[in-house]
N, C-alpha and C. Protein backbone atom coordinates (compact mmCIF):
# COMPACT_ATOMS: atom_id res chain seq x y z
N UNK A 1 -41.62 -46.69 -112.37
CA UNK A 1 -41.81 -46.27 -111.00
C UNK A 1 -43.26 -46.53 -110.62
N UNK A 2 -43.44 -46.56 -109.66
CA UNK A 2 -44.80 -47.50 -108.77
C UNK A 2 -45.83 -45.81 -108.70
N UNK A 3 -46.72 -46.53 -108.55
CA UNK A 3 -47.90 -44.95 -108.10
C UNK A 3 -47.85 -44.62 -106.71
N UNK A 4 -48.32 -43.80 -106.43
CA UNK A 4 -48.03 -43.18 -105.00
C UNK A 4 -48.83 -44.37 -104.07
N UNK A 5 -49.68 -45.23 -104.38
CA UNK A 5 -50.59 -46.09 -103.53
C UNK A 5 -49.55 -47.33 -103.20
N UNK A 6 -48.72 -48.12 -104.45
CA UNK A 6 -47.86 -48.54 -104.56
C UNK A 6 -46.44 -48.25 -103.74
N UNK A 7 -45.97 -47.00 -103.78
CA UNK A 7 -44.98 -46.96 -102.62
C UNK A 7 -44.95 -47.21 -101.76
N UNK A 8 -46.54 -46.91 -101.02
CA UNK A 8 -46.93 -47.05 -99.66
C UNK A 8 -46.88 -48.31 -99.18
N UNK A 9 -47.17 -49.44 -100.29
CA UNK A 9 -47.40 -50.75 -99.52
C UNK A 9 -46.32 -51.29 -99.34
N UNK A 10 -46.54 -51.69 -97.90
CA UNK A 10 -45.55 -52.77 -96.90
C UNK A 10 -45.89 -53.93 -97.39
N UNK A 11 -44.76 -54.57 -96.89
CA UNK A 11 -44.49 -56.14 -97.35
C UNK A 11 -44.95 -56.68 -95.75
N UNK A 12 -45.31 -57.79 -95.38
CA UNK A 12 -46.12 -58.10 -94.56
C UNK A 12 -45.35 -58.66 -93.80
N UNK A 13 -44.31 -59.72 -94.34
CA UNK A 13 -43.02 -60.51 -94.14
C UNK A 13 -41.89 -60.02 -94.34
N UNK A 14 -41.10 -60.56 -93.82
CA UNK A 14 -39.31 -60.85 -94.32
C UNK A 14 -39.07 -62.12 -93.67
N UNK A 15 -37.96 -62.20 -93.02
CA UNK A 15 -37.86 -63.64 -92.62
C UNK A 15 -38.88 -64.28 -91.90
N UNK A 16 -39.28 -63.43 -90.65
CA UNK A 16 -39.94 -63.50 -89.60
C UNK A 16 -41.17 -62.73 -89.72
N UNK A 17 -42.29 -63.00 -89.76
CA UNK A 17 -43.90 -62.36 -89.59
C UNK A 17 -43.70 -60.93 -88.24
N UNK A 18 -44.74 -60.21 -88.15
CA UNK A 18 -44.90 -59.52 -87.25
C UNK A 18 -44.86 -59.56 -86.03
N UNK A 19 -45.23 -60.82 -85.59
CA UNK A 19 -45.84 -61.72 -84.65
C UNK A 19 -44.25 -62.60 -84.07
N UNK A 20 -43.73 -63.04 -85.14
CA UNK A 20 -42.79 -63.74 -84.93
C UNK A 20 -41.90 -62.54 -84.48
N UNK A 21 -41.51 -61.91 -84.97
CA UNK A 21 -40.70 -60.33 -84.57
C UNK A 21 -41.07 -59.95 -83.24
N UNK A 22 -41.98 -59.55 -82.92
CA UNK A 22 -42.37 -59.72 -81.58
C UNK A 22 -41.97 -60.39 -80.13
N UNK A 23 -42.05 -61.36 -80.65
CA UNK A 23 -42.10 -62.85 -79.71
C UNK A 23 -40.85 -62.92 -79.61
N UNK A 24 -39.23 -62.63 -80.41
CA UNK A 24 -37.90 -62.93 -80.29
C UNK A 24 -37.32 -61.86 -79.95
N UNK A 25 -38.22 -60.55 -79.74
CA UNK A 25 -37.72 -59.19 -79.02
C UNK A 25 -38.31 -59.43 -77.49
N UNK A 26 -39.51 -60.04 -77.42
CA UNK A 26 -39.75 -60.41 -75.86
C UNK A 26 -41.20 -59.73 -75.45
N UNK A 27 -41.70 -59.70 -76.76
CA UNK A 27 -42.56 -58.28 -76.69
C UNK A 27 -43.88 -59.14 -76.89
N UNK A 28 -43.93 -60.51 -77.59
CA UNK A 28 -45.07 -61.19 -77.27
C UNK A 28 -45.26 -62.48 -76.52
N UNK A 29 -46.42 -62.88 -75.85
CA UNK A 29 -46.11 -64.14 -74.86
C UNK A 29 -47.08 -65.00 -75.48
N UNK A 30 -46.27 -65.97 -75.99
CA UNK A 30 -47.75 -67.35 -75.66
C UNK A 30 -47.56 -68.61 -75.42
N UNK A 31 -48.79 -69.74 -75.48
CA UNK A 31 -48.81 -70.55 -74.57
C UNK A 31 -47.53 -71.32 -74.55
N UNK A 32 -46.97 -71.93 -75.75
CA UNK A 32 -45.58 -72.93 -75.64
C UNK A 32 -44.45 -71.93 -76.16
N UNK A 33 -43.70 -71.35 -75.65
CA UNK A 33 -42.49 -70.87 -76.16
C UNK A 33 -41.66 -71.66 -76.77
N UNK A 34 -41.41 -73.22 -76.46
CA UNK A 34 -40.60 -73.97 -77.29
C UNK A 34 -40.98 -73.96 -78.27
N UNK A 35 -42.06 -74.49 -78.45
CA UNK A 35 -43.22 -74.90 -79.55
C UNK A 35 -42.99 -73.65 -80.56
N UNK A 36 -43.66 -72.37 -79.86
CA UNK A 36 -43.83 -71.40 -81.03
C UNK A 36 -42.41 -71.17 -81.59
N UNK A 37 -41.48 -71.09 -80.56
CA UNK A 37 -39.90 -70.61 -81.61
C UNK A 37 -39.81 -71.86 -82.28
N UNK A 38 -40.18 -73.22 -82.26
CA UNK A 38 -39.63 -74.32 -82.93
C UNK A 38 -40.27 -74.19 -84.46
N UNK A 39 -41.65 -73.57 -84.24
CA UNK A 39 -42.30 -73.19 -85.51
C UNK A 39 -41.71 -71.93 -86.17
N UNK A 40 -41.50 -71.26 -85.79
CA UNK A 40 -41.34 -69.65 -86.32
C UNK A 40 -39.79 -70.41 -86.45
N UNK A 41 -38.95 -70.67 -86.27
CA UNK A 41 -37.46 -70.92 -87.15
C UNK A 41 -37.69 -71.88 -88.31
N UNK A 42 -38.58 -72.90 -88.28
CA UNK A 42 -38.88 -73.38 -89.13
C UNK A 42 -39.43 -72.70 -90.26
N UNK A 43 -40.41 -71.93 -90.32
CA UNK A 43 -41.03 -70.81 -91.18
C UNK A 43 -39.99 -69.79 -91.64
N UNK A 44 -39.19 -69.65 -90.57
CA UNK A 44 -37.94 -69.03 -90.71
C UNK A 44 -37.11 -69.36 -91.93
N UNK A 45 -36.94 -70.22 -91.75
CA UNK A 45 -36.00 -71.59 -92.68
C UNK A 45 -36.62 -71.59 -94.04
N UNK A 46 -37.96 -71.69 -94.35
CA UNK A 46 -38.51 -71.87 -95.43
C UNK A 46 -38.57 -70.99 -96.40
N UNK A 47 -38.64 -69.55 -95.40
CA UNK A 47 -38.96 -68.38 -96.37
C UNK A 47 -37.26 -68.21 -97.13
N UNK A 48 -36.56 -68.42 -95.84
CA UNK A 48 -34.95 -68.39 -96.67
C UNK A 48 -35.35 -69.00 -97.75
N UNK A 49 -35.59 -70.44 -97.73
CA UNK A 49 -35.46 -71.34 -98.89
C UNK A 49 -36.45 -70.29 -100.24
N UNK A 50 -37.24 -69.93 -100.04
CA UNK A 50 -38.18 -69.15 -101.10
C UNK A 50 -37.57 -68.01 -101.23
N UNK A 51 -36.35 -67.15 -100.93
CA UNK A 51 -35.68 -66.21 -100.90
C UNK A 51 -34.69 -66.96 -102.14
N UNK A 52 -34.30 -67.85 -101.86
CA UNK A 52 -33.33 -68.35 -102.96
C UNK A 52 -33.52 -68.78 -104.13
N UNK A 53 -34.73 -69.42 -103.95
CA UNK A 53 -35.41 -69.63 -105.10
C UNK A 53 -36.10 -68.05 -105.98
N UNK A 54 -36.47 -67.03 -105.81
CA UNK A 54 -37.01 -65.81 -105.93
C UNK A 54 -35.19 -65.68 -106.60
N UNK A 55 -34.54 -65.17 -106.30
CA UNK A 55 -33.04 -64.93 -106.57
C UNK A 55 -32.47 -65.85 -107.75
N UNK A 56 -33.60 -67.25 -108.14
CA UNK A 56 -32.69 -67.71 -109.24
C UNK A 56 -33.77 -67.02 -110.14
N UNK A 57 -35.09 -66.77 -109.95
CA UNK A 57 -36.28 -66.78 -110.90
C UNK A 57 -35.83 -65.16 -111.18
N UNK A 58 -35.19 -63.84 -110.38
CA UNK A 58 -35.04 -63.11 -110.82
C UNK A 58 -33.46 -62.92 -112.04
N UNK A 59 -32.81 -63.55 -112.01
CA UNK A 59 -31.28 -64.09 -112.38
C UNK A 59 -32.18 -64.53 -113.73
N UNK A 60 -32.78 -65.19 -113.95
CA UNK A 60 -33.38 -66.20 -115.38
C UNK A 60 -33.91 -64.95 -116.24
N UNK A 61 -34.95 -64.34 -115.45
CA UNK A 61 -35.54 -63.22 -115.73
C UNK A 61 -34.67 -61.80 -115.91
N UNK A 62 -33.28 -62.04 -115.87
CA UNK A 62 -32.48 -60.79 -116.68
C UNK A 62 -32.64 -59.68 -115.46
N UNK A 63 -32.64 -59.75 -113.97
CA UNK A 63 -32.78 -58.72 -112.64
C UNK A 63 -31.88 -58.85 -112.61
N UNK A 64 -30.64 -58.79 -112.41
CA UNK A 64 -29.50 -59.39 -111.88
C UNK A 64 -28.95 -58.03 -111.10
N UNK A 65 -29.33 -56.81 -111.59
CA UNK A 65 -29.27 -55.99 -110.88
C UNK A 65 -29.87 -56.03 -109.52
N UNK A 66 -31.12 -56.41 -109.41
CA UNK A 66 -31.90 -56.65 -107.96
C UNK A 66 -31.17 -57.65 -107.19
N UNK A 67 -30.39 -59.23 -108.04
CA UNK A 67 -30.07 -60.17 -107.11
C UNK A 67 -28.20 -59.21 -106.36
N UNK A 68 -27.98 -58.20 -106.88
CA UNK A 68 -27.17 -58.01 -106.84
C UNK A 68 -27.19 -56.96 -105.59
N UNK A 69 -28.40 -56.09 -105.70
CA UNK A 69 -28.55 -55.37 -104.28
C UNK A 69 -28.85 -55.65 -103.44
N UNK A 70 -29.39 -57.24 -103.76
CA UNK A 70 -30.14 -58.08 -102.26
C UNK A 70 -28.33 -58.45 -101.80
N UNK A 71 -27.49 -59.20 -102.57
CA UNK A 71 -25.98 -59.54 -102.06
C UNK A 71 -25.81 -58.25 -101.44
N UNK A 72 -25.47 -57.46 -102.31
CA UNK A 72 -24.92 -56.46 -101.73
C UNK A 72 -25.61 -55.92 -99.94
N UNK A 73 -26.58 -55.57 -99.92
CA UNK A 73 -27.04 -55.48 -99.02
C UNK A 73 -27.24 -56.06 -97.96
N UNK A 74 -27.05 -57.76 -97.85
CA UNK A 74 -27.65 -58.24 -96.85
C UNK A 74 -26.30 -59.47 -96.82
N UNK A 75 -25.67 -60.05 -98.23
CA UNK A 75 -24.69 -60.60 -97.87
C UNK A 75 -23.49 -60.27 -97.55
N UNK A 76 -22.68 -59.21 -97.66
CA UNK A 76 -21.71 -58.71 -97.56
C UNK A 76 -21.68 -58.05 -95.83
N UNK A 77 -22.60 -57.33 -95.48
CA UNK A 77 -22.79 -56.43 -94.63
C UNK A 77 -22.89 -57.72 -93.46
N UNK A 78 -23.80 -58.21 -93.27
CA UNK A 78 -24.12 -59.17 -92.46
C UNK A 78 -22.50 -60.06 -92.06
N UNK A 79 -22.04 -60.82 -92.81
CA UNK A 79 -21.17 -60.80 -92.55
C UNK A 79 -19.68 -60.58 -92.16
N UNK A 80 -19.58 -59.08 -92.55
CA UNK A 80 -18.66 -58.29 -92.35
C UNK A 80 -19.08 -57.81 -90.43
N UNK A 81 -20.00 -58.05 -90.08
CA UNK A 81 -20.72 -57.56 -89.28
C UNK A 81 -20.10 -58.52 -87.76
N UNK A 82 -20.68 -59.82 -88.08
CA UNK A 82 -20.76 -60.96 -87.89
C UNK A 82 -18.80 -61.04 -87.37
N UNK A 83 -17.78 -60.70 -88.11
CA UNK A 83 -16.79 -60.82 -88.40
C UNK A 83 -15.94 -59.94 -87.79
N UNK A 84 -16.87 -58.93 -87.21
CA UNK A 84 -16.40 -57.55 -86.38
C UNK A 84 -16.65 -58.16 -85.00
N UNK A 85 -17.86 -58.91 -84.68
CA UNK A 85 -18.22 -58.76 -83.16
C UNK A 85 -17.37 -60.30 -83.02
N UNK A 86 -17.10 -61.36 -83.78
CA UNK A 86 -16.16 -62.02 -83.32
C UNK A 86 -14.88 -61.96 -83.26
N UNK A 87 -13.90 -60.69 -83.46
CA UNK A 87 -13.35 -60.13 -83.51
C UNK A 87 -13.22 -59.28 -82.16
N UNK A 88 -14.07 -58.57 -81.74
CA UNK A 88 -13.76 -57.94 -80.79
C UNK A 88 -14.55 -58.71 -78.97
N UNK A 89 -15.00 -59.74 -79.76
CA UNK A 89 -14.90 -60.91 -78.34
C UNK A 89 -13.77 -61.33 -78.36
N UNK A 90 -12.49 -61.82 -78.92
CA UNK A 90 -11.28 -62.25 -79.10
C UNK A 90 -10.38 -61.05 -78.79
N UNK A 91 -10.04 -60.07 -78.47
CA UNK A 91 -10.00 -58.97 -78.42
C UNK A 91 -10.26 -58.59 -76.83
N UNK A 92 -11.50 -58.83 -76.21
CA UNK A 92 -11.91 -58.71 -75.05
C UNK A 92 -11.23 -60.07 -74.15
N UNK A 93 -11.30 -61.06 -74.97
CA UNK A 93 -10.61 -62.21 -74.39
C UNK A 93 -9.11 -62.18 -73.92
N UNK A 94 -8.27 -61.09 -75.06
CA UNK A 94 -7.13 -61.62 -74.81
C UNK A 94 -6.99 -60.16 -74.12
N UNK A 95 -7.70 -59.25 -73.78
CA UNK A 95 -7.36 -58.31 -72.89
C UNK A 95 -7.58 -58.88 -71.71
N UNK A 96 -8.44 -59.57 -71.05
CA UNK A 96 -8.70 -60.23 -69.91
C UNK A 96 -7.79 -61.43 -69.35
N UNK A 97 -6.73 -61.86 -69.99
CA UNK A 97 -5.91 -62.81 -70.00
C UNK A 97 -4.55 -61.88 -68.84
């Protein structure tokens, strides 16, 4: 278990930076909006790619418990999710028919 200084620290990232989080809630403005979302999905894209790679290096390294709460957590749900709201647009569709 981590020391109490250790619990405290935030991770800086996840997919999207602070900044980038911001900017796709509407909450920051700058000069090229194409531009900056064309960058920030790209960065987007990459960190996935370093997410997967992290997931084989923990798998090698005997975590398999951790690669297993990241699935659990983020693959299952997400798409079960995903699978509900297209579901109940089809649903809204064929009530409107």
């Amino acid at each position: 278990m981590g020391t109490p200084q250790q619990s405290r620290t935030r991770v800086s990232t996840g997919i999207l930076s602070d900044g980038e989080r911001a900017f796709f809630k509407g909450e920051k403005e700058v000069k090229d909006d194409d531009g900056y979302q064309r960058n920030a999905r790209y960065r987007a894209r990459q960190r996935m790619d370093q997410i997967e790679e992290d997931l084989d290096v923990l798998r090698e390294a005997g975590q398999e418990d951790l690669v297993e709460e990241f699935v659990n957590r983020f693959g299952r749900v997400e798409r079960l999710e995903r699978e509900v709201e297209e579901l109940r647009a089809k649903l809204d569709e064929d009530d409107g028919q």
